[in-house]
PDB file of N, CA and C in Angstrom:
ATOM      1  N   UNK A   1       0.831  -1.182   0.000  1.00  0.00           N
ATOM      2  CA  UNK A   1       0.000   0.000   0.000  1.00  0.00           C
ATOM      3  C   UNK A   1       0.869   1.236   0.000  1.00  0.00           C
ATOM      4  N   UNK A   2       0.440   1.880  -0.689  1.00  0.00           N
ATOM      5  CA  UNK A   2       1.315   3.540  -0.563  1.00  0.00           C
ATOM      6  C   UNK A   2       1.265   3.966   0.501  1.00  0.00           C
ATOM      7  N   UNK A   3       2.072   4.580   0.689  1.00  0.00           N
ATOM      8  CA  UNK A   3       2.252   5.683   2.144  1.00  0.00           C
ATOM      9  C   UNK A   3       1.135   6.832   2.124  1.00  0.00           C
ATOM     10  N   UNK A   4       0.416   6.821   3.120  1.00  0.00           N
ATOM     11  CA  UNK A   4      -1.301   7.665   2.978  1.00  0.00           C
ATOM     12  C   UNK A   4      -0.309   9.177   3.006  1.00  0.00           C
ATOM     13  N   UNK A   5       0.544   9.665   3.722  1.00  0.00           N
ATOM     14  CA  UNK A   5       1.254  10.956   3.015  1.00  0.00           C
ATOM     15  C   UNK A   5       0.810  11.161   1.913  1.00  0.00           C
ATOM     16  N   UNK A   6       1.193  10.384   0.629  1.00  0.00           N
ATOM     17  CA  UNK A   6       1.659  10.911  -0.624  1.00  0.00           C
ATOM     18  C   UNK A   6      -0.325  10.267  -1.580  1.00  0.00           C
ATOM     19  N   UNK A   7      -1.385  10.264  -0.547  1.00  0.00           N
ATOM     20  CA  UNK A   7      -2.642   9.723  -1.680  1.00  0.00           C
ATOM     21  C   UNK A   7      -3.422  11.166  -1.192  1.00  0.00           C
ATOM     22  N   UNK A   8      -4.462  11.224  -2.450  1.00  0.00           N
ATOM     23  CA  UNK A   8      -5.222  12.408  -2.124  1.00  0.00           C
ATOM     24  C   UNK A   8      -6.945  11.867  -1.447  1.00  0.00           C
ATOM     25  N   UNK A   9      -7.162  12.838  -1.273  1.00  0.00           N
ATOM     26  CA  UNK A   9      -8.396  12.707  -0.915  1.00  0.00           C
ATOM     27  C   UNK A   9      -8.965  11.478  -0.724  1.00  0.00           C
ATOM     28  N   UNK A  10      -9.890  11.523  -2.428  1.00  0.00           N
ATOM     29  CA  UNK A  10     -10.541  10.166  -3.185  1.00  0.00           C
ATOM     30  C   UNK A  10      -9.769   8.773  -3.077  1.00  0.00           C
ATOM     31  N   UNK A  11      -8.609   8.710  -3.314  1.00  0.00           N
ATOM     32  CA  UNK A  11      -7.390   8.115  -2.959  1.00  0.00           C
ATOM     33  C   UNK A  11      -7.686   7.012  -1.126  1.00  0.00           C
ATOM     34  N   UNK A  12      -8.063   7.802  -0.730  1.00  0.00           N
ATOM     35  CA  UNK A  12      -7.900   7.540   0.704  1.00  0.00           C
ATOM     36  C   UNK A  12      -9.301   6.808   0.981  1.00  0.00           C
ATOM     37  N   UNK A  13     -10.569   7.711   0.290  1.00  0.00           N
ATOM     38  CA  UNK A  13     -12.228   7.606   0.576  1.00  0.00           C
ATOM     39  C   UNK A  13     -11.837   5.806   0.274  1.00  0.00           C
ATOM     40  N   UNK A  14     -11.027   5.635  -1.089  1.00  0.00           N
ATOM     41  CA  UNK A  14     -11.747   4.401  -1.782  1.00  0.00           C
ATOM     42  C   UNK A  14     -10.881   3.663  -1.299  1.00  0.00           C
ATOM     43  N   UNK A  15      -9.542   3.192  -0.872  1.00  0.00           N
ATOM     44  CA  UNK A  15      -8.964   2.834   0.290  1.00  0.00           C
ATOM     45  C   UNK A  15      -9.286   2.396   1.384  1.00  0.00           C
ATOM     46  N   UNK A  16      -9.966   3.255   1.959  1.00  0.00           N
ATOM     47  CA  UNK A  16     -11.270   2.988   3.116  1.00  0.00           C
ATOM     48  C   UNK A  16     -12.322   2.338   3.102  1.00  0.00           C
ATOM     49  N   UNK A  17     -12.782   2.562   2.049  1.00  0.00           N
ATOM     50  CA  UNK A  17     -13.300   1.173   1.750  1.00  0.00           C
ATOM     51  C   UNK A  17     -13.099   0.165   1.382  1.00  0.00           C
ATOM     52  N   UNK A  18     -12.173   0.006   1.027  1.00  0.00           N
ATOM     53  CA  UNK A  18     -11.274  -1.718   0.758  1.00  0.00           C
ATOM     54  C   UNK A  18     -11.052  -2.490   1.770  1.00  0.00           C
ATOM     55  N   UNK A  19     -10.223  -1.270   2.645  1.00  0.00           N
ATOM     56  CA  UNK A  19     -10.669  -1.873   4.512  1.00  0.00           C
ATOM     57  C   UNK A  19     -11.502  -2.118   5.107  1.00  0.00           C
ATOM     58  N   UNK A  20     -12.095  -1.352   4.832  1.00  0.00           N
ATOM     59  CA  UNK A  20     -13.735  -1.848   5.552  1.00  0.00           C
ATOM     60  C   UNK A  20     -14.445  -2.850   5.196  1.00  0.00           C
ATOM     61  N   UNK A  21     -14.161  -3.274   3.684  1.00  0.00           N
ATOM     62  CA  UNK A  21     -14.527  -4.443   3.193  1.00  0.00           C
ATOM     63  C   UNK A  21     -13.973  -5.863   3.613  1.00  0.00           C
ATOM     64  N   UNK A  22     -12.898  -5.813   3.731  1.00  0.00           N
ATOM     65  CA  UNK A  22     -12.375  -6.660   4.285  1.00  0.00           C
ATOM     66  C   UNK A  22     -11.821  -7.067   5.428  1.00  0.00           C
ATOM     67  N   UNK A  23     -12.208  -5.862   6.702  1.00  0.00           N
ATOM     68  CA  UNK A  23     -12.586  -6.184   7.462  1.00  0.00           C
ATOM     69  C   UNK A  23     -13.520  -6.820   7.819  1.00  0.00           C
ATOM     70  N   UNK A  24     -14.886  -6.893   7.366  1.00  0.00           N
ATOM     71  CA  UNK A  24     -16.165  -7.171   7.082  1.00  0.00           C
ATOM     72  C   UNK A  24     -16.518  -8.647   6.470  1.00  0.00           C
ATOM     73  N   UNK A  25     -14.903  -8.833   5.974  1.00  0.00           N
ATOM     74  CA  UNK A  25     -15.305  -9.943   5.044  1.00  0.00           C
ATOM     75  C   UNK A  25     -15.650 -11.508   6.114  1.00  0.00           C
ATOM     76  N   UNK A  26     -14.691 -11.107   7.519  1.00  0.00           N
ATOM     77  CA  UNK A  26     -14.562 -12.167   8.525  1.00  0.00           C
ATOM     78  C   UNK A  26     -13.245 -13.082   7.627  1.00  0.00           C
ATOM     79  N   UNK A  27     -12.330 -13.221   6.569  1.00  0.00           N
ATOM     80  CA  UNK A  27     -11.786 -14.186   6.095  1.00  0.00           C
ATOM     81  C   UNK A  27     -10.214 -13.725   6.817  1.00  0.00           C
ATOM     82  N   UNK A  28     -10.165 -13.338   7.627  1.00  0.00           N
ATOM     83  CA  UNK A  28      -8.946 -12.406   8.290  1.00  0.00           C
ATOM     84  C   UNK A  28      -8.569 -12.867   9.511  1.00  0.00           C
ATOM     85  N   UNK A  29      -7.532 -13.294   9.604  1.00  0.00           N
ATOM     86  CA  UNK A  29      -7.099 -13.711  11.076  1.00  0.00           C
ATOM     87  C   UNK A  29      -6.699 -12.455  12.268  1.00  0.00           C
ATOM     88  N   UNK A  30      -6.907 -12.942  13.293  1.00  0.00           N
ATOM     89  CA  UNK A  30      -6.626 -11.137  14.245  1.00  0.00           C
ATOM     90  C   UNK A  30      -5.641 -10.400  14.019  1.00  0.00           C
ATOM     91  N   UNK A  31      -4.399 -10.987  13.633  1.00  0.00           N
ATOM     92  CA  UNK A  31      -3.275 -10.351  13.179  1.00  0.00           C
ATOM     93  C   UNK A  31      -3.433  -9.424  12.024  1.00  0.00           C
ATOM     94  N   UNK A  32      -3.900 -10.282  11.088  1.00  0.00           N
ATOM     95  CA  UNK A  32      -4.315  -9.286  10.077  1.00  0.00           C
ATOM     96  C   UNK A  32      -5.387  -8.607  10.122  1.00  0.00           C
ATOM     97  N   UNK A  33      -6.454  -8.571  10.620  1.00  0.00           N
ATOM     98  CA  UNK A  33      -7.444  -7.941  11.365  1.00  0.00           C
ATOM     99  C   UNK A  33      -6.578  -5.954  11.676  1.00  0.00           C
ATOM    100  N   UNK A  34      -6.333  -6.815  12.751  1.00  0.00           N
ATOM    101  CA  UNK A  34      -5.197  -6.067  13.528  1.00  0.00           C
ATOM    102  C   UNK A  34      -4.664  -4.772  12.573  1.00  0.00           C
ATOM    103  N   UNK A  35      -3.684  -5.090  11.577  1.00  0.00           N
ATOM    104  CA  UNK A  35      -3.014  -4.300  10.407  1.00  0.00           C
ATOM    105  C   UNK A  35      -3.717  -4.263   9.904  1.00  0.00           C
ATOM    106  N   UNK A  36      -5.035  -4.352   9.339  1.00  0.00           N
ATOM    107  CA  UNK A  36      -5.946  -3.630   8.089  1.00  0.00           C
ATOM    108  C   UNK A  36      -6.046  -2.896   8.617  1.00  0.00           C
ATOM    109  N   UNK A  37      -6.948  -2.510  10.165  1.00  0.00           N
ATOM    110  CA  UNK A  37      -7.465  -1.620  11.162  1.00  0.00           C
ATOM    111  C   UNK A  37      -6.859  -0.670  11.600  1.00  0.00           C
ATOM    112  N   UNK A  38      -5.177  -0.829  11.573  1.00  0.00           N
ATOM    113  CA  UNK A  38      -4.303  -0.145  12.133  1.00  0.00           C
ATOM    114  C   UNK A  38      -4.108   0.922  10.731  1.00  0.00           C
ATOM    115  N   UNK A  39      -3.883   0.383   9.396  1.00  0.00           N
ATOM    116  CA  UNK A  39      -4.242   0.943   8.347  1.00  0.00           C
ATOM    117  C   UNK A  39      -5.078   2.072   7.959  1.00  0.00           C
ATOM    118  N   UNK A  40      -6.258   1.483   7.952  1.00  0.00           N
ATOM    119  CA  UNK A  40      -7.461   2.216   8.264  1.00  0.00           C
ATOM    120  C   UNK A  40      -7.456   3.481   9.454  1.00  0.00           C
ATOM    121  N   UNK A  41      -7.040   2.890  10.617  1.00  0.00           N
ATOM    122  CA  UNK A  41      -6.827   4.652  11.061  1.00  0.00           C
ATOM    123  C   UNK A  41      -5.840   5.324  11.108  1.00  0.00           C
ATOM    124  N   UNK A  42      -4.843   4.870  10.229  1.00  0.00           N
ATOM    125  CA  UNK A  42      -4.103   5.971   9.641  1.00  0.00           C
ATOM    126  C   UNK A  42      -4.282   6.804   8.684  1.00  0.00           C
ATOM    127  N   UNK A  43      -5.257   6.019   7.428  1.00  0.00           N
ATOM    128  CA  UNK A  43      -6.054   6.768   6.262  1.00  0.00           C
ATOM    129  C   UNK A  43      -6.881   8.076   6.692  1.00  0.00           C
ATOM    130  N   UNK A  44      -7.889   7.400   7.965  1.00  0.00           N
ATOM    131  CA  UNK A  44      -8.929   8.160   8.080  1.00  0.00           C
ATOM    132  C   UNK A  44      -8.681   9.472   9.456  1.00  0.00           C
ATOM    133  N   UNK A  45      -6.759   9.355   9.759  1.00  0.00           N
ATOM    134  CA  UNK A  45      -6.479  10.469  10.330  1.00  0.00           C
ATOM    135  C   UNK A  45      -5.796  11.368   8.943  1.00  0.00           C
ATOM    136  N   UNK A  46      -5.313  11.002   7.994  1.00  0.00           N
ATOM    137  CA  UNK A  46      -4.865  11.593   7.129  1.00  0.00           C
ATOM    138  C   UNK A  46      -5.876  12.020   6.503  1.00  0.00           C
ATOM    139  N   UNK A  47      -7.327  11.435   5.905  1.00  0.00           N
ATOM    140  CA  UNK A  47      -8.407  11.885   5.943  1.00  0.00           C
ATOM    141  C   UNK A  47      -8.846  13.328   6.482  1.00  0.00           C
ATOM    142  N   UNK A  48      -8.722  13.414   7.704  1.00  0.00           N
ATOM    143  CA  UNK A  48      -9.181  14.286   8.332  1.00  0.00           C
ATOM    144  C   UNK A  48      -8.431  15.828   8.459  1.00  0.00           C
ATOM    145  N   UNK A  49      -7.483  15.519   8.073  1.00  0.00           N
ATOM    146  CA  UNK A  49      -5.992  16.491   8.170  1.00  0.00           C
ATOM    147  C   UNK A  49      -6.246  17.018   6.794  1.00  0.00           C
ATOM    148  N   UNK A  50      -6.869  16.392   5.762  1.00  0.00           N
ATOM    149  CA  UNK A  50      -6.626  16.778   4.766  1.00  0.00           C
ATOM    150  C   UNK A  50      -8.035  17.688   4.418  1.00  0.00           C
ATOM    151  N   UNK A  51      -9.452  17.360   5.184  1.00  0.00           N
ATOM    152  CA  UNK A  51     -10.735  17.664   5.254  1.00  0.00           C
ATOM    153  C   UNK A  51     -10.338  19.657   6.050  1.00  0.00           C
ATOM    154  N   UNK A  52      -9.640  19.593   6.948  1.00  0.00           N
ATOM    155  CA  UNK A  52      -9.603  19.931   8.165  1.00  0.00           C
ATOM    156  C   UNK A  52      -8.252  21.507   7.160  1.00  0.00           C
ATOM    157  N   UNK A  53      -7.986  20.832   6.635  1.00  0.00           N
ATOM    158  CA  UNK A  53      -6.664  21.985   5.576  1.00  0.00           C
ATOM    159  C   UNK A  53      -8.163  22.134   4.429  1.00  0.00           C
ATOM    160  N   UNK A  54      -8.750  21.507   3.636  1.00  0.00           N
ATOM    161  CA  UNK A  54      -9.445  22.715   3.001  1.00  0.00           C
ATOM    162  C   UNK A  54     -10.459  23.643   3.478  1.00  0.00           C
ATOM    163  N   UNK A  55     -11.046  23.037   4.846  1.00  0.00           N
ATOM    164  CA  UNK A  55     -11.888  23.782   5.394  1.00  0.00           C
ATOM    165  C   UNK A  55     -11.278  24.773   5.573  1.00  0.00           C
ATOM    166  N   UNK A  56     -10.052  24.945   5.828  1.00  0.00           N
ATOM    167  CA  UNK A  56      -8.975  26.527   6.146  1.00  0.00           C
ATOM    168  C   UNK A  56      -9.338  27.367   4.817  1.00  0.00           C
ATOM    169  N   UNK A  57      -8.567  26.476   3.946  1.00  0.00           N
ATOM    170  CA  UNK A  57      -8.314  27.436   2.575  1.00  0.00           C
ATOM    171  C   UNK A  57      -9.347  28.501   1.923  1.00  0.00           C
ATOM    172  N   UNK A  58     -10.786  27.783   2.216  1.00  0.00           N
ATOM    173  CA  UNK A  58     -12.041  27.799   1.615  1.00  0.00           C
ATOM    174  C   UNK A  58     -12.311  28.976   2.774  1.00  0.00           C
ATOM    175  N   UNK A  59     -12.219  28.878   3.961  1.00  0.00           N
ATOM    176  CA  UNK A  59     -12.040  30.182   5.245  1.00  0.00           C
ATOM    177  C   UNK A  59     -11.953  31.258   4.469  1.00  0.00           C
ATOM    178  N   UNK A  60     -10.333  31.019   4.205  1.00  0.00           N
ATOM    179  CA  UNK A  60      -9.666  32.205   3.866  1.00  0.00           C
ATOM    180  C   UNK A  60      -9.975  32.675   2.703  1.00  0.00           C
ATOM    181  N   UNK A  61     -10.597  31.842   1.478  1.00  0.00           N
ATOM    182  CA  UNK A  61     -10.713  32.437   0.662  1.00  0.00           C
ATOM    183  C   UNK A  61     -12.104  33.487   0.528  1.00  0.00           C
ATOM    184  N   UNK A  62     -12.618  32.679   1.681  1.00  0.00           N
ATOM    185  CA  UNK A  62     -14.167  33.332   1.504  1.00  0.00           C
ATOM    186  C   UNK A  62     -14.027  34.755   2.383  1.00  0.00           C
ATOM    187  N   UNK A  63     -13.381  34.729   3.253  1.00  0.00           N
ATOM    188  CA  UNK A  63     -13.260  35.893   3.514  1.00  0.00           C
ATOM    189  C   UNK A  63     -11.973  36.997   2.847  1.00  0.00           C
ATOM    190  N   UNK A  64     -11.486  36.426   2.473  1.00  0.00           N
ATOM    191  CA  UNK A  64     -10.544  37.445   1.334  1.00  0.00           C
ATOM    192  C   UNK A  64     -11.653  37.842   0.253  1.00  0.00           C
ATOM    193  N   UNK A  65     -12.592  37.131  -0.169  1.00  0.00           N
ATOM    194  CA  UNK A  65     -13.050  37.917  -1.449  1.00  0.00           C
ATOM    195  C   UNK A  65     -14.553  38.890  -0.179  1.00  0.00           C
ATOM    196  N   UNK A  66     -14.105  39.306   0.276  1.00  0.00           N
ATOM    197  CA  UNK A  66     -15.042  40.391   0.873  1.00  0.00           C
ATOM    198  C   UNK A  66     -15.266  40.011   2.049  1.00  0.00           C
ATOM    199  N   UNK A  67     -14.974  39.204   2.851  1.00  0.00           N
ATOM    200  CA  UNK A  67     -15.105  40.065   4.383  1.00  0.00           C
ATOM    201  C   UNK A  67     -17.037  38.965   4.927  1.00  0.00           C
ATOM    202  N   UNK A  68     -17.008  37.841   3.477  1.00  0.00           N
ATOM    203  CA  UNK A  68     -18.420  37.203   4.074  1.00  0.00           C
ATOM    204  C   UNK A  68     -18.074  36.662   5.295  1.00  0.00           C
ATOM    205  N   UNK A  69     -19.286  36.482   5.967  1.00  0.00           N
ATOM    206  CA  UNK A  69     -19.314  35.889   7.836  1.00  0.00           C
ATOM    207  C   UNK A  69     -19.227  34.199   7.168  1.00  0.00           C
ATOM    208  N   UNK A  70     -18.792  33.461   7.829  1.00  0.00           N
ATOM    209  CA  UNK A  70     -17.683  31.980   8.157  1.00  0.00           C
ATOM    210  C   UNK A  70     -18.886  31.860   9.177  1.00  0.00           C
ATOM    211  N   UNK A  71     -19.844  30.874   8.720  1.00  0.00           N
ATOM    212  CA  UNK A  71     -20.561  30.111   9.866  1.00  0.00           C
ATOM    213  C   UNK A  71     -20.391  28.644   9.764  1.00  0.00           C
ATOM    214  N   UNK A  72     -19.681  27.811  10.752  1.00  0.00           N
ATOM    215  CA  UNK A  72     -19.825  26.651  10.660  1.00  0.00           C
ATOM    216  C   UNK A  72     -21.061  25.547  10.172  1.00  0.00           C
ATOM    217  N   UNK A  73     -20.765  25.090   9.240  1.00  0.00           N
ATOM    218  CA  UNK A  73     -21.674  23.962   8.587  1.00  0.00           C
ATOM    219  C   UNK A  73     -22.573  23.057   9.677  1.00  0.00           C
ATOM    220  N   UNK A  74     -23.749  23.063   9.867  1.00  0.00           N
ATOM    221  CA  UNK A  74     -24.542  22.110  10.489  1.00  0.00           C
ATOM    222  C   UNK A  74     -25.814  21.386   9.964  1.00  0.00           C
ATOM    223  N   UNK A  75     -25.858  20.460   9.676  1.00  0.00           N
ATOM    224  CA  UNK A  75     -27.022  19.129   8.696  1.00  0.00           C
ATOM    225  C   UNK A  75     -27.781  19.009   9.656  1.00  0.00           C
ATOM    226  N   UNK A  76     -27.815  19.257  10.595  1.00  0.00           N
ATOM    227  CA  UNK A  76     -28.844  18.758  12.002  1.00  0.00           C
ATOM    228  C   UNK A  76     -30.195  18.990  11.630  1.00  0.00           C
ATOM    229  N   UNK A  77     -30.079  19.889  11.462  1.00  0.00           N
ATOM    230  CA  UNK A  77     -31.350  20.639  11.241  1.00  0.00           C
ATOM    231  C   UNK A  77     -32.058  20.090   9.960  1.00  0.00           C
ATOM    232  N   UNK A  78     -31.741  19.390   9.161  1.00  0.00           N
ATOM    233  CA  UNK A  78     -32.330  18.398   8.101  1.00  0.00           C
ATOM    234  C   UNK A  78     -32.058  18.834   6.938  1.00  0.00           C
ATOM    235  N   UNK A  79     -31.943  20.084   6.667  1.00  0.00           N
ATOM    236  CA  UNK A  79     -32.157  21.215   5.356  1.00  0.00           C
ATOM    237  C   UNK A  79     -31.122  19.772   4.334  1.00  0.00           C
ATOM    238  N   UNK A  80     -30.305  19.016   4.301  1.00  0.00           N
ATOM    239  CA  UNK A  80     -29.892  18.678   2.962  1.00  0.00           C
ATOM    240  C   UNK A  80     -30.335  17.274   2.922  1.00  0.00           C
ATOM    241  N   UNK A  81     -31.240  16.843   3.738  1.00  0.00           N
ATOM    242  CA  UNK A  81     -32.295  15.597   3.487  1.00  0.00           C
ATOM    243  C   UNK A  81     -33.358  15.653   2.324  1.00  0.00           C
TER     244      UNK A  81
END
């Protein structure tokens, strides 16, 4: 497997699911269990690092082009159901 450093995004999403699949599959002994899983949350911290850097960029850009108000994103409320 590549070093999750050097994969992007999509890279990582579909990755994550390969793990998850085969975690899932039950054909895995604990050891390997073990290293898919250990895998897996290394993706899905690099994942997040990488979620977590465009939420910045997209910040900054939105307020560089004029000064709009930055309200944190919330689905709770249902609106994209």
């Amino acid at each position: 497997m590549a070093d999750p450093a050097d994969l992007g995004f999509d890279q990582i999403l579909a990755r994550l699911r390969e793990v998850v699949g085969r975690l899932e599959s039950g054909e895995l002994t604990l050891e390997q269990s073990l290293a898919v899983y250990e895998e897996g949350v290394g993706l899905a911290r690099k994942g997040q690092q990488l979620l977590a850097t465009a939420e910045k960029r997209v910040e900054i850009l939105v307020s560089a082009a004029g000064g709009v108000e930055v309200v944190p994103f919330d689905d709770r409320d249902g609106a994209g159901t």
